[in-house]
N, C-alpha and C. Protein backbone atom coordinates (compact mmCIF):
# COMPACT_ATOMS: atom_id res chain seq x y z
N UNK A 1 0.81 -1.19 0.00
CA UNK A 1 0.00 0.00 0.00
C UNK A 1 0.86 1.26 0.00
N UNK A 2 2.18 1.40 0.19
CA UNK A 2 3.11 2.33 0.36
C UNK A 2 3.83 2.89 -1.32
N UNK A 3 3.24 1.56 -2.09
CA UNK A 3 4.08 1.74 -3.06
C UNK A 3 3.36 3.08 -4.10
N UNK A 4 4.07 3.05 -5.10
CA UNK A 4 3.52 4.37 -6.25
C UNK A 4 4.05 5.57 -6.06
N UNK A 5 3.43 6.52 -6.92
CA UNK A 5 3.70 8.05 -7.00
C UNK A 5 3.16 8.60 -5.89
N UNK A 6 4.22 9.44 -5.09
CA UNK A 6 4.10 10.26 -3.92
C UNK A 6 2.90 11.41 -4.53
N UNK A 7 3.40 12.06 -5.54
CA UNK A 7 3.03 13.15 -5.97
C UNK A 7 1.70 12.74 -6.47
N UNK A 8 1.22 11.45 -7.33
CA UNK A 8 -0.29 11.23 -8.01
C UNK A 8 -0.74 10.75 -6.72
N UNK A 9 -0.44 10.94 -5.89
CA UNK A 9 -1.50 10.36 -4.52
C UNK A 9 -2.14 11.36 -4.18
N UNK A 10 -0.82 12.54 -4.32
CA UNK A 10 -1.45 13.57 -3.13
C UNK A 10 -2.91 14.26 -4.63
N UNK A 11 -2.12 14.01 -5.66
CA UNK A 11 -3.23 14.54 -6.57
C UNK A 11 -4.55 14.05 -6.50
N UNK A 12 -4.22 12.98 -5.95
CA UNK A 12 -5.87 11.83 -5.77
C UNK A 12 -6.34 12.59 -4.92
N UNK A 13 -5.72 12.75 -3.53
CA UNK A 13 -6.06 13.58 -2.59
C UNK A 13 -6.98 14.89 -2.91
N UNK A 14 -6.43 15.83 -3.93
CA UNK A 14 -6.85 16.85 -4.23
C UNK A 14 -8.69 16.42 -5.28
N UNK A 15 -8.34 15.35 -5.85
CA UNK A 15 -9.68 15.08 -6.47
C UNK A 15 -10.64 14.76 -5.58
N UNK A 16 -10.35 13.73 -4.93
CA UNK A 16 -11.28 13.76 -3.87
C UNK A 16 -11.83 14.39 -2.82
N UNK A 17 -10.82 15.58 -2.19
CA UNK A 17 -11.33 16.70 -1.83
C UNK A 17 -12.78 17.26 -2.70
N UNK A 18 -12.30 17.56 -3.71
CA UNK A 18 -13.22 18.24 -4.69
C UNK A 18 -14.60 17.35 -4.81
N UNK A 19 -14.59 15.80 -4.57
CA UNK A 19 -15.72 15.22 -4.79
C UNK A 19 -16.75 15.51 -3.28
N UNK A 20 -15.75 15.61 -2.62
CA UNK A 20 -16.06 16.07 -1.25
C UNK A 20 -16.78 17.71 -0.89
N UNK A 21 -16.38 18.63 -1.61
CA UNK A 21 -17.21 19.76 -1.52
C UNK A 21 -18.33 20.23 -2.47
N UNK A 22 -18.49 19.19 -3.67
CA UNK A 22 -19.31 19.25 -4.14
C UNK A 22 -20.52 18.36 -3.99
N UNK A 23 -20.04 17.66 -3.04
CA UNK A 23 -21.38 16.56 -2.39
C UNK A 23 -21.61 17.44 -1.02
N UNK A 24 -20.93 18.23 -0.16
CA UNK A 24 -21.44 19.03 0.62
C UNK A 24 -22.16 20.29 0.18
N UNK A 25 -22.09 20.59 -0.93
CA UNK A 25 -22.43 21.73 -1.49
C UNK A 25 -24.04 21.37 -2.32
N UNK A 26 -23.93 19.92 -2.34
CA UNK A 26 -25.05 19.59 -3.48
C UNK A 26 -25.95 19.28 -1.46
N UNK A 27 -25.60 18.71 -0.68
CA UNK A 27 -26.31 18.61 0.87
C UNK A 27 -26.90 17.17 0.52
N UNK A 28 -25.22 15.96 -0.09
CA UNK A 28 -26.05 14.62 -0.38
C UNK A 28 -25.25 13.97 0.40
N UNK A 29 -25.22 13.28 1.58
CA UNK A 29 -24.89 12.80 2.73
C UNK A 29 -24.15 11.66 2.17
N UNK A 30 -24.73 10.62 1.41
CA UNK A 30 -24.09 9.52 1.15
C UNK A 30 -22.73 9.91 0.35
N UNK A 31 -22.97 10.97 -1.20
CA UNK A 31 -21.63 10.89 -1.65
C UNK A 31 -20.67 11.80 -0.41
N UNK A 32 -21.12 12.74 0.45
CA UNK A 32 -20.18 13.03 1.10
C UNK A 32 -19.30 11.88 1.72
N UNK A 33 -19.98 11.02 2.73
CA UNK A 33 -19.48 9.95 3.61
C UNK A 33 -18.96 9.46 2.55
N UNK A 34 -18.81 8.74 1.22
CA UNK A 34 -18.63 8.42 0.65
C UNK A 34 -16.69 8.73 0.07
N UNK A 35 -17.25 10.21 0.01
CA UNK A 35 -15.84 11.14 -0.18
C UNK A 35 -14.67 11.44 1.06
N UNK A 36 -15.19 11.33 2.07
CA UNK A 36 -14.24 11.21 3.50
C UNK A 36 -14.15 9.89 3.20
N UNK A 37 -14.63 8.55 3.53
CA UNK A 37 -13.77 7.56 3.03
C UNK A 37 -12.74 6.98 2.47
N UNK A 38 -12.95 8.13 1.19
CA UNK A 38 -11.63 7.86 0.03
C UNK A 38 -10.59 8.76 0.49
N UNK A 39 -10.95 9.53 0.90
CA UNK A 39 -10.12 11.12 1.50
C UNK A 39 -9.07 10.43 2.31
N UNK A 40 -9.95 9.70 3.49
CA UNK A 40 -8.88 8.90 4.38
C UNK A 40 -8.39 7.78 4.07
N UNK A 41 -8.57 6.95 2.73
CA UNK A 41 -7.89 5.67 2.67
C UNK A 41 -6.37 6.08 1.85
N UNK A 42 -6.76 7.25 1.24
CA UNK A 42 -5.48 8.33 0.37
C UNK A 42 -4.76 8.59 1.09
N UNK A 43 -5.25 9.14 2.31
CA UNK A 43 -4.25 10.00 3.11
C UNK A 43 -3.35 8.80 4.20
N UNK A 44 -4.14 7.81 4.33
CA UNK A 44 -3.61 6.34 5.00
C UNK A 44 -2.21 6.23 3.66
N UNK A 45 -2.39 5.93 2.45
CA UNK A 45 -1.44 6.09 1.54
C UNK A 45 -0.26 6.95 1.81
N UNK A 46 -0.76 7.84 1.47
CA UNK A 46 0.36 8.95 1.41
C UNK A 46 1.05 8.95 3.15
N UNK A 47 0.66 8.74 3.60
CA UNK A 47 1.28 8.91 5.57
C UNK A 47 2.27 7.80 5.32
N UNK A 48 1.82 6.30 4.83
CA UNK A 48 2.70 5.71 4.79
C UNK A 48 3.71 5.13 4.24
N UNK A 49 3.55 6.43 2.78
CA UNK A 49 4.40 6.52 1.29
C UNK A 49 5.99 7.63 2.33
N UNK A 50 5.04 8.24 2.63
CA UNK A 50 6.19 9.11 4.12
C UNK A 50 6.54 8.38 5.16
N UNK A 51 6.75 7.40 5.90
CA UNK A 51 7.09 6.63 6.14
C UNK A 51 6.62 6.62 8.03
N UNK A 52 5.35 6.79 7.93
CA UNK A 52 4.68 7.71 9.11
C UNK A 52 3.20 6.68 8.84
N UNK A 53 2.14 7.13 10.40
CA UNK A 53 1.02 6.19 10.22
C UNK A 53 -0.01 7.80 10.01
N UNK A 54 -1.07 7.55 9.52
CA UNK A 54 -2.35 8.15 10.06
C UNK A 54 -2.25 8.32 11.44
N UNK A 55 -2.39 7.43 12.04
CA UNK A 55 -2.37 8.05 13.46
C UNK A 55 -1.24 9.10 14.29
N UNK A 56 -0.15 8.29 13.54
CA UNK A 56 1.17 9.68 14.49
C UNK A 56 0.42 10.97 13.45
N UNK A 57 0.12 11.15 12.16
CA UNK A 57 -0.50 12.42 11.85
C UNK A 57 -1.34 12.99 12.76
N UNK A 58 -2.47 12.21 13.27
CA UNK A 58 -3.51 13.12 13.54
C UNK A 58 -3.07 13.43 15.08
N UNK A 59 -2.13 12.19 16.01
CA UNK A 59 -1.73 12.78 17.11
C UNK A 59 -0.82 14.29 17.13
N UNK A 60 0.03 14.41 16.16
CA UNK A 60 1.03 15.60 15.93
C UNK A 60 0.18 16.39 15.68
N UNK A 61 -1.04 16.37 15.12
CA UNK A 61 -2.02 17.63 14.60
C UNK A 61 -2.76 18.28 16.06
N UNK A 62 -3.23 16.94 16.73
CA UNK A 62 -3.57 17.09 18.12
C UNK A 62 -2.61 17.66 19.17
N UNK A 63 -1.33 17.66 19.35
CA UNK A 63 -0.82 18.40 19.98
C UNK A 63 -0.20 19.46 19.68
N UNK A 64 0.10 19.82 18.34
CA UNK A 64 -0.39 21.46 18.15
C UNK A 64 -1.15 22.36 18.27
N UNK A 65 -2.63 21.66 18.09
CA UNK A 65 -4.01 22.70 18.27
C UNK A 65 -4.99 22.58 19.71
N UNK A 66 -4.20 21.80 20.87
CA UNK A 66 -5.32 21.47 21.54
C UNK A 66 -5.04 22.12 22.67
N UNK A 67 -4.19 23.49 22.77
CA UNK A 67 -4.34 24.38 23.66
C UNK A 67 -4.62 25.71 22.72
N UNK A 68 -5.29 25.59 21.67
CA UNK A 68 -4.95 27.13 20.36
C UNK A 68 -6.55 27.26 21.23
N UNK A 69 -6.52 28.68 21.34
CA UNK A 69 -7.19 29.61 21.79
C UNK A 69 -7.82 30.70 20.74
N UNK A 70 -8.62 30.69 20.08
CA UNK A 70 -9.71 31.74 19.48
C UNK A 70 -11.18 31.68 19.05
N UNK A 71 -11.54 32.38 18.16
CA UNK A 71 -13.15 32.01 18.36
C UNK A 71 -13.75 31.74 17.35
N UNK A 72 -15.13 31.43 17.10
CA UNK A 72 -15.49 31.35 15.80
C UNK A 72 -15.91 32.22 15.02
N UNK A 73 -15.98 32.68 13.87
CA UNK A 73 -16.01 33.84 13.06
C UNK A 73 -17.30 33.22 11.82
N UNK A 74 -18.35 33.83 11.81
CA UNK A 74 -18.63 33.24 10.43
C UNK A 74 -18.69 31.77 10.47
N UNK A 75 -18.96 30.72 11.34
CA UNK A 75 -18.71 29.59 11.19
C UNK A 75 -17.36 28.82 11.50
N UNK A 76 -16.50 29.72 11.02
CA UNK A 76 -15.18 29.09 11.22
C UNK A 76 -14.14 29.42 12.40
N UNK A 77 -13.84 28.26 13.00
CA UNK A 77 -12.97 28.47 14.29
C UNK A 77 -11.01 29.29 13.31
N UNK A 78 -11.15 30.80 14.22
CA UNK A 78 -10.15 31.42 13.75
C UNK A 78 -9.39 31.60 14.95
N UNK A 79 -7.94 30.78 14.74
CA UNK A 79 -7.04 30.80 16.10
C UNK A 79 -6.67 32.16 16.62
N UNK A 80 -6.91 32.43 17.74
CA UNK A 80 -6.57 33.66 18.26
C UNK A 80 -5.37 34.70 17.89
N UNK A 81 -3.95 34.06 17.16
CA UNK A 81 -3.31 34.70 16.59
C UNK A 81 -3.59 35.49 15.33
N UNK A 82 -4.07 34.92 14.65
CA UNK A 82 -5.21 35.30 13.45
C UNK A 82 -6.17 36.61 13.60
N UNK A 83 -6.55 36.53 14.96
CA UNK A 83 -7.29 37.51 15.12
C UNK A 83 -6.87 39.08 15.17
N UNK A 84 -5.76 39.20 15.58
CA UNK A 84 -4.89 40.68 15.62
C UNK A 84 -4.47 41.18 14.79
């Protein structure tokens, strides 16, 4: 599962993103779930084309953001540095 193009993965990545905001945008639940699925079996790829798991990703992501302090704006959580 490690093997192939680093670079056509992450491109897969980017397509499926896109299948992903246009099934949130169309408000069709299945192709969304559908599109996080593939989102994460890509990104399972690529983590371990880098020689890393999904999980040490999302833990390293988790201990960068889980003391970030700011608020939501419009929907979107904007880290307090951002804000000034």
């Amino acid at each position: 599962m490690d093997q192939g193009d680093k670079a056509r993965q992450v491109n897969k990545l980017g397509e499926e993103y896109g299948e992903l905001c246009r099934a949130v945008n169309k408000g069709n639940q299945d192709e969304t779930i559908d599109a996080l699925g593939d989102m994460y079996v890509v990104m399972v790829q690529v983590a371990m084309q880098h020689g890393t798991s999904i999980e040490q990703c999302i833990a390293a992501a988790y201990e960068e953001i889980k003391d970030r302090k700011g608020k939501m704006v419009n929907g979107v959580f904007v880290k307090e540095a951002d804000l000034k």
